[in-house]
C-alpha atoms as a PDB file:
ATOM      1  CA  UNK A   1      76.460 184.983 103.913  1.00  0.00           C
ATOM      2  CA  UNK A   2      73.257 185.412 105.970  1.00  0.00           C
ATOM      3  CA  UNK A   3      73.548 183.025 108.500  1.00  0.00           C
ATOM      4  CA  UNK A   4      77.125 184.155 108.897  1.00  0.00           C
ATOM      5  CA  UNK A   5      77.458 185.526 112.735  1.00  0.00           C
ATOM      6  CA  UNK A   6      81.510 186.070 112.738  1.00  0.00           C
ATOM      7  CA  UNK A   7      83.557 185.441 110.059  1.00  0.00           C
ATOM      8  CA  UNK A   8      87.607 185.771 110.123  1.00  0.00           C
ATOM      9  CA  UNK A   9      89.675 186.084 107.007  1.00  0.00           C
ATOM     10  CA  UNK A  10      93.259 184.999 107.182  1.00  0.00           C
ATOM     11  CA  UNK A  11      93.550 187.030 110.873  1.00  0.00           C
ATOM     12  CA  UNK A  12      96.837 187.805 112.284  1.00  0.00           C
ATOM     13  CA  UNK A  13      97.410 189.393 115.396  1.00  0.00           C
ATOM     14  CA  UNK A  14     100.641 190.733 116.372  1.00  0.00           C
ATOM     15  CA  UNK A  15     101.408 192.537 120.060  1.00  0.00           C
ATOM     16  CA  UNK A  16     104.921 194.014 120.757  1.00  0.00           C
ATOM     17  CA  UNK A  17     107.131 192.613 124.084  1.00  0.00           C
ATOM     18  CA  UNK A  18     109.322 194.221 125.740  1.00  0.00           C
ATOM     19  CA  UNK A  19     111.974 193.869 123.617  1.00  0.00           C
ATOM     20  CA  UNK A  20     110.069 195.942 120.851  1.00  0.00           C
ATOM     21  CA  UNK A  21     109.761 192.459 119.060  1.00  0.00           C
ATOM     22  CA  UNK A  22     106.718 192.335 116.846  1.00  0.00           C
ATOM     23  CA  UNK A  23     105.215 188.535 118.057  1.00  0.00           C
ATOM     24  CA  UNK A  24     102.240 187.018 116.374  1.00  0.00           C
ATOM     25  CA  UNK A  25      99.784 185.492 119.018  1.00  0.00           C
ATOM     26  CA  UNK A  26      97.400 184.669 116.243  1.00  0.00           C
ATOM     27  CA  UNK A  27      98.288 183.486 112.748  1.00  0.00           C
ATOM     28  CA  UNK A  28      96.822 183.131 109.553  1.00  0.00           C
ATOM     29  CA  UNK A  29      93.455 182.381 110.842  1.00  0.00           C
ATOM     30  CA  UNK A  30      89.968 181.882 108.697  1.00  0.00           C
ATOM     31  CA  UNK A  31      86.836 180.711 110.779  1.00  0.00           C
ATOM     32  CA  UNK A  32      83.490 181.359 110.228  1.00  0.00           C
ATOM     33  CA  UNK A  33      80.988 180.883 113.290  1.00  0.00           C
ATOM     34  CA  UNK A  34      77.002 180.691 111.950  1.00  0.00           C
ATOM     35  CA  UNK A  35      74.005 181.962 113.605  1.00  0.00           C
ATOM     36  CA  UNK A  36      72.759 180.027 116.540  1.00  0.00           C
ATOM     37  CA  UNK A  37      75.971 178.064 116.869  1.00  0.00           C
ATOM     38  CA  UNK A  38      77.905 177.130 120.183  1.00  0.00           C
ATOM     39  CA  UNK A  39      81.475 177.047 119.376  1.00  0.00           C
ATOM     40  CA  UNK A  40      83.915 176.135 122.165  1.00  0.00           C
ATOM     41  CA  UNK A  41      87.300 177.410 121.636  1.00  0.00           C
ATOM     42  CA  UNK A  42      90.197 175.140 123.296  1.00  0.00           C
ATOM     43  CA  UNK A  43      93.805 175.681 123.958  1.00  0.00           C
ATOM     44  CA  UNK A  44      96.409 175.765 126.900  1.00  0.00           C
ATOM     45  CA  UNK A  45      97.107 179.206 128.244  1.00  0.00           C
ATOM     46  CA  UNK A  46      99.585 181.479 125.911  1.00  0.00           C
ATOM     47  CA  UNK A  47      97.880 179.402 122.857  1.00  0.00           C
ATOM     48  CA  UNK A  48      96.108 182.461 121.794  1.00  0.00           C
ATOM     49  CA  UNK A  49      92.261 181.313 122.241  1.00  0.00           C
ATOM     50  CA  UNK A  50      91.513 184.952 124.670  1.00  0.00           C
ATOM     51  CA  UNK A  51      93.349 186.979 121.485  1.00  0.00           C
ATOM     52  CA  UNK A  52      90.670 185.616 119.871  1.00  0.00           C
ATOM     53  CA  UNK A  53      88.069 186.435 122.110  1.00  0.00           C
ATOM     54  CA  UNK A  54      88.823 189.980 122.182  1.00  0.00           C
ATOM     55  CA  UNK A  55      89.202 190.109 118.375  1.00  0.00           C
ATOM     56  CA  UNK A  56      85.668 189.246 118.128  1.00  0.00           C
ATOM     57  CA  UNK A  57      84.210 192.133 119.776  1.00  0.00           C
ATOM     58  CA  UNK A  58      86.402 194.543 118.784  1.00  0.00           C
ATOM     59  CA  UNK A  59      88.614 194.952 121.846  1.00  0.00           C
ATOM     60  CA  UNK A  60      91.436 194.324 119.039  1.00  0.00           C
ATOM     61  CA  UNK A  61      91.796 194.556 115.678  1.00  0.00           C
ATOM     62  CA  UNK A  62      93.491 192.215 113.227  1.00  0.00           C
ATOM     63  CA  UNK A  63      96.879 192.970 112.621  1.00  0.00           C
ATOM     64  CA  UNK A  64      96.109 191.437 109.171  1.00  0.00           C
ATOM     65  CA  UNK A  65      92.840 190.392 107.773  1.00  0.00           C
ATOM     66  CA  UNK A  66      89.539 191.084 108.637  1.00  0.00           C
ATOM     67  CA  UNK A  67      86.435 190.292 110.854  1.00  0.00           C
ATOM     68  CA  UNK A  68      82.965 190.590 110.258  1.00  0.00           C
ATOM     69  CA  UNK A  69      80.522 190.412 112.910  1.00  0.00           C
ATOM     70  CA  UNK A  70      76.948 190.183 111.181  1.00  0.00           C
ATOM     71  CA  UNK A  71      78.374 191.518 107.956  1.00  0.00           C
ATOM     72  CA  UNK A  72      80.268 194.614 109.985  1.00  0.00           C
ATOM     73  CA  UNK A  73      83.736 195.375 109.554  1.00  0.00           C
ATOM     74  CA  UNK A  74      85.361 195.731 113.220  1.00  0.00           C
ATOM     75  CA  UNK A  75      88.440 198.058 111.502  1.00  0.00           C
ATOM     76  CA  UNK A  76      85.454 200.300 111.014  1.00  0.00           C
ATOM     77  CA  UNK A  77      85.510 202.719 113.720  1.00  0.00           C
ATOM     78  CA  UNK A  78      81.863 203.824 112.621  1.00  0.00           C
ATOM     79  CA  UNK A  79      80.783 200.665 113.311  1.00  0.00           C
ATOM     80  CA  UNK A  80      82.096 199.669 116.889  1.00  0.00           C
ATOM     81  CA  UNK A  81      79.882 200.077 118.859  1.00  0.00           C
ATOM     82  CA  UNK A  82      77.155 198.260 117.335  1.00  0.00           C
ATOM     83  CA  UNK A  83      79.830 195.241 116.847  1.00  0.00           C
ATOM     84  CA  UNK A  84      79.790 195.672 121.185  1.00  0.00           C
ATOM     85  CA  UNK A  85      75.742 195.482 120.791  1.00  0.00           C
ATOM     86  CA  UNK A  86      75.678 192.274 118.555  1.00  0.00           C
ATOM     87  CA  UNK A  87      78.740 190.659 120.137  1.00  0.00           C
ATOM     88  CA  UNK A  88      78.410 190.749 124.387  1.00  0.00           C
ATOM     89  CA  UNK A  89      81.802 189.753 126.189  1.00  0.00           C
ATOM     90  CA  UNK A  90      81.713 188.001 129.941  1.00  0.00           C
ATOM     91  CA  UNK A  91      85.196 187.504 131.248  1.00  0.00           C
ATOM     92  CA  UNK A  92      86.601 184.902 133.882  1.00  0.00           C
ATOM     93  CA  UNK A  93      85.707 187.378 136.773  1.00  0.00           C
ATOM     94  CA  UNK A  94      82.402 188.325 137.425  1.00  0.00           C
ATOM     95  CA  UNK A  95      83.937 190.927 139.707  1.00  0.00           C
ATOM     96  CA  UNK A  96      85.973 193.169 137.064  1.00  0.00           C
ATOM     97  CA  UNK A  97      82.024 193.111 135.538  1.00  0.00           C
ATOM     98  CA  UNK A  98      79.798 193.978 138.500  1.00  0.00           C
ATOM     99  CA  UNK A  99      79.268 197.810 138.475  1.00  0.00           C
ATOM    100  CA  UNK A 100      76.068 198.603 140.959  1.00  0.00           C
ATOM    101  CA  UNK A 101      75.695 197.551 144.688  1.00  0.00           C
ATOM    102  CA  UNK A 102      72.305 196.154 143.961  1.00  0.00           C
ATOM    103  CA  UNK A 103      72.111 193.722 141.493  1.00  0.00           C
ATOM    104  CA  UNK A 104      68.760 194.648 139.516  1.00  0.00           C
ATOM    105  CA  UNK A 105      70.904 198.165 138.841  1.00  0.00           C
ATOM    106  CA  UNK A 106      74.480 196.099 137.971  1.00  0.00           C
ATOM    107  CA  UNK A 107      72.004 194.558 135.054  1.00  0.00           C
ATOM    108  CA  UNK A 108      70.560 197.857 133.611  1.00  0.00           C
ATOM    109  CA  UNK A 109      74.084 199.678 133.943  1.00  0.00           C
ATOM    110  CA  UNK A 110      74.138 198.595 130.120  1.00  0.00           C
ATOM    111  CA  UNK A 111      70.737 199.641 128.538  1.00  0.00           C
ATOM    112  CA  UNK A 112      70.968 202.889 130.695  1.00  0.00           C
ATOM    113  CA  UNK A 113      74.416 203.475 128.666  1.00  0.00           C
ATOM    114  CA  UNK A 114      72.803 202.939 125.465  1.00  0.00           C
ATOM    115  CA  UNK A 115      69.847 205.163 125.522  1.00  0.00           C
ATOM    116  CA  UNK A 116      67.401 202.632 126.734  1.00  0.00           C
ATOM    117  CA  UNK A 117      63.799 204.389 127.893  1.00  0.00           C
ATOM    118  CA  UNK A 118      63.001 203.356 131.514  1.00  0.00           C
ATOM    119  CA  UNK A 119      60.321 201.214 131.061  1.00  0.00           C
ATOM    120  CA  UNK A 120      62.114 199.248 128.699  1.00  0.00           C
ATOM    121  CA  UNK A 121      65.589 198.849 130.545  1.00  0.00           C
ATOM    122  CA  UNK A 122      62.781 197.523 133.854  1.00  0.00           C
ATOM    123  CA  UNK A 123      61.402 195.164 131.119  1.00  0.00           C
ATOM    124  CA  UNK A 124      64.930 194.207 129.853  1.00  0.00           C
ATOM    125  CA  UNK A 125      66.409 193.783 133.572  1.00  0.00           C
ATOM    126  CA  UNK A 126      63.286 191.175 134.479  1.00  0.00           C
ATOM    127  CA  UNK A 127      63.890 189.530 131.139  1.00  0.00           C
ATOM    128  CA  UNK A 128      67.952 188.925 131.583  1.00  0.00           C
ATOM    129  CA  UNK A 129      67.511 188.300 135.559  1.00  0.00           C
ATOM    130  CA  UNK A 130      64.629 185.139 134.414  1.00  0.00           C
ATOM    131  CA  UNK A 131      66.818 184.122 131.731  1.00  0.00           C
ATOM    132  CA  UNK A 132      69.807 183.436 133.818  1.00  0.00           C
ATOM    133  CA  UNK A 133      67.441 182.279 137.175  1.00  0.00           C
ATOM    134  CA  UNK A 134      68.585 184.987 139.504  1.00  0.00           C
ATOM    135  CA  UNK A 135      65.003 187.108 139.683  1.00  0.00           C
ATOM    136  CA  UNK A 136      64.503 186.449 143.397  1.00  0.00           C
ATOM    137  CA  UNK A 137      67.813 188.107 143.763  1.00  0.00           C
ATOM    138  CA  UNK A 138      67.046 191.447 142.056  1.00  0.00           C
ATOM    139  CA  UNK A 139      67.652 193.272 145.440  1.00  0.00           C
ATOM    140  CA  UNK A 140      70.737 191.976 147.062  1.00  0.00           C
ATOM    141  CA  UNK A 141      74.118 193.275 146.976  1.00  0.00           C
ATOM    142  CA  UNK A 142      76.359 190.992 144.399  1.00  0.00           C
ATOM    143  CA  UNK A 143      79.327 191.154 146.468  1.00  0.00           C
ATOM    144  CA  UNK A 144      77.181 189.304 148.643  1.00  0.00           C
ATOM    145  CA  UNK A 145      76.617 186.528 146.136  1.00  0.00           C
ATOM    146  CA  UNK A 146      78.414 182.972 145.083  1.00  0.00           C
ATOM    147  CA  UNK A 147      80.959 183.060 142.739  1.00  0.00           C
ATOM    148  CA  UNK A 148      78.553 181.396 140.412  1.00  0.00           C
ATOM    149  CA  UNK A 149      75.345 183.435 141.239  1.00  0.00           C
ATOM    150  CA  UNK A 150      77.914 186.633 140.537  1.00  0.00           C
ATOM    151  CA  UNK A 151      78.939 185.481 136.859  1.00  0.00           C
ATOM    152  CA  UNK A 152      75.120 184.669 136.244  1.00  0.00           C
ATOM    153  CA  UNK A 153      74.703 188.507 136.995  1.00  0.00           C
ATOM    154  CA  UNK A 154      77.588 189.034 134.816  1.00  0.00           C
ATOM    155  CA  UNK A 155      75.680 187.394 131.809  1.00  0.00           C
ATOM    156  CA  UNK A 156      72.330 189.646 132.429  1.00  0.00           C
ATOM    157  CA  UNK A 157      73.806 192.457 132.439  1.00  0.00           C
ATOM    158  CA  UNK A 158      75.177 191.423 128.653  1.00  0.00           C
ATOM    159  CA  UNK A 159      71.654 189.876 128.111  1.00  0.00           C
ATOM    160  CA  UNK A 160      69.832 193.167 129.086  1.00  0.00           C
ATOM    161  CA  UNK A 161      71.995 194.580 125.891  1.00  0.00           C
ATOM    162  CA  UNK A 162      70.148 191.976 123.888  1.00  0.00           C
ATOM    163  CA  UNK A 163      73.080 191.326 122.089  1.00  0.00           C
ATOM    164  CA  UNK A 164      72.832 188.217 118.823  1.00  0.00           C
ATOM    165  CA  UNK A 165      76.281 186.699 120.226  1.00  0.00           C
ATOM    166  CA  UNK A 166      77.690 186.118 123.172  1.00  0.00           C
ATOM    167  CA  UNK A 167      81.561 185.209 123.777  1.00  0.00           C
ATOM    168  CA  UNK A 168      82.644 184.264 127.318  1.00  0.00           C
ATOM    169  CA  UNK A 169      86.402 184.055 127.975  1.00  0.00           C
ATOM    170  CA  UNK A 170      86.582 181.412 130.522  1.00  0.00           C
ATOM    171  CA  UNK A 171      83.457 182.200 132.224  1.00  0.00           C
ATOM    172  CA  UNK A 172      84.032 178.991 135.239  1.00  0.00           C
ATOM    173  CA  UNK A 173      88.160 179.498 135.607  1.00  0.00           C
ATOM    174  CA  UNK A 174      87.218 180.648 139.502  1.00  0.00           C
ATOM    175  CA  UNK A 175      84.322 178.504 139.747  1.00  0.00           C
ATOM    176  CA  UNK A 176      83.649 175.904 142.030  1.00  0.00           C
ATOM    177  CA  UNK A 177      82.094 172.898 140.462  1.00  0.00           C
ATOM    178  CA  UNK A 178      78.456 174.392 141.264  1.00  0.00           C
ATOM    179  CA  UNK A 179      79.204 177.217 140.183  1.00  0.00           C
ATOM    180  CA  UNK A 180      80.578 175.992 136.898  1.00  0.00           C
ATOM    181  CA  UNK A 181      77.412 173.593 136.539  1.00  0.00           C
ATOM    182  CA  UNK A 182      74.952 177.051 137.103  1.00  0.00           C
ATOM    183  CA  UNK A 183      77.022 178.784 134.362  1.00  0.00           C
ATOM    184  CA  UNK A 184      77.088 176.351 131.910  1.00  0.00           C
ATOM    185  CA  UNK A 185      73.354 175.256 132.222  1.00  0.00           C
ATOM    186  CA  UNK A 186      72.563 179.020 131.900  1.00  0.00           C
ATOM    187  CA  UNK A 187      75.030 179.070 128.361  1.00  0.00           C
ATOM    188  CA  UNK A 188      73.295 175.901 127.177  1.00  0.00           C
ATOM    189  CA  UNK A 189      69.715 177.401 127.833  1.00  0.00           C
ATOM    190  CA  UNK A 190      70.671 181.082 126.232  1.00  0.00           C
ATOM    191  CA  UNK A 191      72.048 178.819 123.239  1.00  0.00           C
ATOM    192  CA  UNK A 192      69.230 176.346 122.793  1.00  0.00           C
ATOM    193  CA  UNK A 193      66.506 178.287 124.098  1.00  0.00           C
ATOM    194  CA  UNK A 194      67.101 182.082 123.409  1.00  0.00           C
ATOM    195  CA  UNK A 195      69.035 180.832 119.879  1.00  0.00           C
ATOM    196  CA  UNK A 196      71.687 182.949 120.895  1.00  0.00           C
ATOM    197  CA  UNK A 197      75.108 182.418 119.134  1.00  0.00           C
ATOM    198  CA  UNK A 198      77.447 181.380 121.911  1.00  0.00           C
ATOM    199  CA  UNK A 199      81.492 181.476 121.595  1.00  0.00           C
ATOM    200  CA  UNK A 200      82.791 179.627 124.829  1.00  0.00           C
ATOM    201  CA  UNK A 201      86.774 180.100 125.566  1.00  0.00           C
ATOM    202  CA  UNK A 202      87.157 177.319 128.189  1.00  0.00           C
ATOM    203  CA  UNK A 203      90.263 174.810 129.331  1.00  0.00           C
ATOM    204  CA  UNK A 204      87.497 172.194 130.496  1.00  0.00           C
ATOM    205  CA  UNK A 205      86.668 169.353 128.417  1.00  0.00           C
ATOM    206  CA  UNK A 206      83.768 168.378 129.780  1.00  0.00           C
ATOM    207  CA  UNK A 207      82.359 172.391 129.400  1.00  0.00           C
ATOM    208  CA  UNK A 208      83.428 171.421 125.459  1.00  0.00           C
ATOM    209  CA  UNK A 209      81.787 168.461 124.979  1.00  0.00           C
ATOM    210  CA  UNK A 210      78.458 170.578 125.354  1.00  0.00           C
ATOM    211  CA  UNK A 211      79.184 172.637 122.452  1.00  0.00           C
ATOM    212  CA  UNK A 212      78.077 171.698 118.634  1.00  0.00           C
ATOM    213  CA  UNK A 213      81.664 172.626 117.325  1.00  0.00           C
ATOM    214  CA  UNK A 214      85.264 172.193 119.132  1.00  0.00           C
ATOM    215  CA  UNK A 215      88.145 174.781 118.332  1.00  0.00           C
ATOM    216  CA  UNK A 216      91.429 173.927 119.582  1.00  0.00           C
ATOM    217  CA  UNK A 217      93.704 176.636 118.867  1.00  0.00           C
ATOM    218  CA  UNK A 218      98.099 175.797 119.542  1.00  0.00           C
ATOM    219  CA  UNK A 219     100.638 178.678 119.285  1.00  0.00           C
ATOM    220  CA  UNK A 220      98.410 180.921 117.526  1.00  0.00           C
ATOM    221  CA  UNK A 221      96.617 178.676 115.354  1.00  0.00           C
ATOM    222  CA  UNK A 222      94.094 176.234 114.399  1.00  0.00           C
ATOM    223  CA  UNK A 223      95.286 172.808 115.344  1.00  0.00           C
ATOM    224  CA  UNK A 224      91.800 170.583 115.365  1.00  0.00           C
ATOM    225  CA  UNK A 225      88.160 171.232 114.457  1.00  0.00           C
ATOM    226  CA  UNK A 226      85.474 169.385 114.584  1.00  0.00           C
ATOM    227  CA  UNK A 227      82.010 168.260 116.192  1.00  0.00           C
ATOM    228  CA  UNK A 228      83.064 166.975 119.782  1.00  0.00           C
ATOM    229  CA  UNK A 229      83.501 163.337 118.925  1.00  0.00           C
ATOM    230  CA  UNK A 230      85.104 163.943 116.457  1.00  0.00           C
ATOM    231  CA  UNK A 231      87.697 165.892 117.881  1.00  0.00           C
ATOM    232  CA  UNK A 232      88.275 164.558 121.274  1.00  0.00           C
ATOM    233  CA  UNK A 233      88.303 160.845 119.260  1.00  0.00           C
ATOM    234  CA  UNK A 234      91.635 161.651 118.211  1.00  0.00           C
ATOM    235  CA  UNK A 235      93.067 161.029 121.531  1.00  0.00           C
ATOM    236  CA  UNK A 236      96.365 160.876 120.911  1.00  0.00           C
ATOM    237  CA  UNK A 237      96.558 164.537 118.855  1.00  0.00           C
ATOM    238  CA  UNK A 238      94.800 166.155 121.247  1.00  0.00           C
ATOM    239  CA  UNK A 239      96.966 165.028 124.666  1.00  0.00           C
ATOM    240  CA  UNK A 240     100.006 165.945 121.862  1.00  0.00           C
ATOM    241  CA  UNK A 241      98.381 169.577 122.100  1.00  0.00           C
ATOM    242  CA  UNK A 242      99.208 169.725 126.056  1.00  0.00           C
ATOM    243  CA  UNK A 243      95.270 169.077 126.379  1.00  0.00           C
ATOM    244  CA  UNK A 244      93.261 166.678 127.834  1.00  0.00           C
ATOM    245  CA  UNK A 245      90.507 164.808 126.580  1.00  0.00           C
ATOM    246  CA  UNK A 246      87.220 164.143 128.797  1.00  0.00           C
ATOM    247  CA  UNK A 247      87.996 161.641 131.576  1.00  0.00           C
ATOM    248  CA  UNK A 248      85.171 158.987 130.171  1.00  0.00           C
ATOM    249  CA  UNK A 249      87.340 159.518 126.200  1.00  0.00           C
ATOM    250  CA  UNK A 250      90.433 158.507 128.104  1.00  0.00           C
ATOM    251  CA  UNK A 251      89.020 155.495 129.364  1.00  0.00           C
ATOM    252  CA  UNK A 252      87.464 154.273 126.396  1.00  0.00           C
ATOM    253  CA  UNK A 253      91.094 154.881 124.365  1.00  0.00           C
ATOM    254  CA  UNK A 254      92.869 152.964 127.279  1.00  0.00           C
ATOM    255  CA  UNK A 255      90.334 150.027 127.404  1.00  0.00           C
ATOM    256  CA  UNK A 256      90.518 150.150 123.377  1.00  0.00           C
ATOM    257  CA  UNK A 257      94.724 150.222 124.001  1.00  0.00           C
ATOM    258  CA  UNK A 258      93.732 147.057 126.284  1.00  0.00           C
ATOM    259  CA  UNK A 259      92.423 145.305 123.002  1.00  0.00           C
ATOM    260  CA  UNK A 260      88.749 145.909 124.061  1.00  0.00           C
ATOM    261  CA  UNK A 261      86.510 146.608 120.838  1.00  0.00           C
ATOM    262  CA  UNK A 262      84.768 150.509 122.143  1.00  0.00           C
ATOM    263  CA  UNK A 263      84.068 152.973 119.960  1.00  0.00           C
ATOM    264  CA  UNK A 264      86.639 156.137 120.344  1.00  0.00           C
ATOM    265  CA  UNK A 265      84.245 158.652 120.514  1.00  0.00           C
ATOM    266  CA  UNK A 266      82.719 157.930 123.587  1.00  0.00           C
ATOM    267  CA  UNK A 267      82.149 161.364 125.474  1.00  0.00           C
ATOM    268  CA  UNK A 268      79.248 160.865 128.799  1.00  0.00           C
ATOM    269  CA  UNK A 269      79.553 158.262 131.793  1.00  0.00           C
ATOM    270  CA  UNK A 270      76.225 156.763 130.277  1.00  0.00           C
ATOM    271  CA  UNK A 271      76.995 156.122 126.862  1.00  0.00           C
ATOM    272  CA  UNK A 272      80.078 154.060 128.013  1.00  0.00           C
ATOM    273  CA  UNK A 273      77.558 152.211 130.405  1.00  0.00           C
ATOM    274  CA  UNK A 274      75.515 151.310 127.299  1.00  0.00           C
ATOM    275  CA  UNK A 275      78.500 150.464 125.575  1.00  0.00           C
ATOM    276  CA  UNK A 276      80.121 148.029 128.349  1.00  0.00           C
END
């Protein structure tokens, strides 16, 4: 159970409409996520995958079932905010997360709330600003900065908590393409680097492809997991989901339709190169 990070028993989560009808965005689900692991969570929007998200931090609780985060309960009140300490959240806009109107203060907003002494929360701040390679920028304003500098910031200031796991819910959904590139090189490095236990909500493939496990969640439950190749190999399944697969997948299933002998589970530009 040790090298358990987040484990979720037979979760349901129901939400009420308008109507007063009790409507289950998540069903019946059991995952467990280990220590260390980058997890990408697929699904088209309404599919449930940010219920999730939120479940896993304790911004809901399970309308049935239970989840642990490192061994805690989140239906125990007593226990919440230590959940929030192990499990950080960053969330598709870095400006509903940017506090301060200099960015070396945005980043210790969250050790300052937690009791941090001073000269710790100045050695945390340098620490999460390095991390995400924003240091130089300690002093400027963030409204000042790119979309992508701005969710870096985001991702310090849950660093500087020095939380075990980090979930982001769509981190590069109003990201340019640089932008998303920053982001995700700064999730692969926290991941492989600071062996930090990353849960990525995302709608790119490509962002997916990165990750050790794929999720793909459908109408409140688990339709596909799976290493990346193994996944986005089954083509056909996942385009049946009303997602796409990575554009280099797609063209080794159409050249394979084509009656050329690939392999399915192609996934980068140069392996297909080698392969041709």
């Amino acid at each position: 159970m040790d090298n358990v990070m987040i484990k979720m028993d037979n979760v349901t989560y129901k939400y009420q409409n308008a109507e007063d009808e009790n409507i289950a965005a998540l069903k019946n689900i059991s995952l467990n996520i280990e220590r260390g692991e980058f997890v990408a969570i697929l699904g088209h929007n309404g599919s449930g995958k940010s219920t999730l998200a939120k479940l896993l931090n304790a911004l809901l609780l399970p309308t049935e079932g239970r989840v642990h985060v490192n061994n805690m309960d989140t239906l125990d009140e007593k226990r919440v905010w230590d959940i929030r300490q192990t499990a950080g959240m960053v969330f598709q806009n870095p400006d509903n997360q940017l506090v301060a109107t200099i960015v070396e203060e945005d980043v210790a907003f969250g050790p300052e709330n937690q009791g941090v002494a001073p000269k710790e929360i100045s050695e945390r701040v340098d620490e999460a600003l390095n991390i995400v390679g924003m240091k130089e920028y300690r002093k400027h304003a963030p409204h000042l900065l790119s979309g992508g500098q701005k969710q870096r910031i985001a991702i310090a200031g849950v660093l500087a908590m020095r939380p075990e796991c980090i979930i982001l819910d769509e981190p590069t959904a109003m990201l340019d393409p640089s932008g998303r590139r920053e982001v995700m090189s700064t999730i692969k490095r926290l991941n492989k680097e600071e062996n930090k236990t990353i849960i990525l909500i995302t709608h790119y493939m490509d962002e997916a492809v990165e990750a050790d496990r794929v999720i793909i969640i459908s109408e409140g439950e688990i339709a596909l997991k799976g290493s990346p190749r193994q996944v986005f190999s089954q083509v056909e399944k996942v385009l049946s989901l009303g997602l796409d697969v990575p554009q280099v997948t797609e063209l080794a299933y159409k050249l394979r339709k084509e009656g050329i002998d690939i392999k399915s589970d192609v996934l980068t530009v140069e392996e297909l190169v080698m392969l041709l």
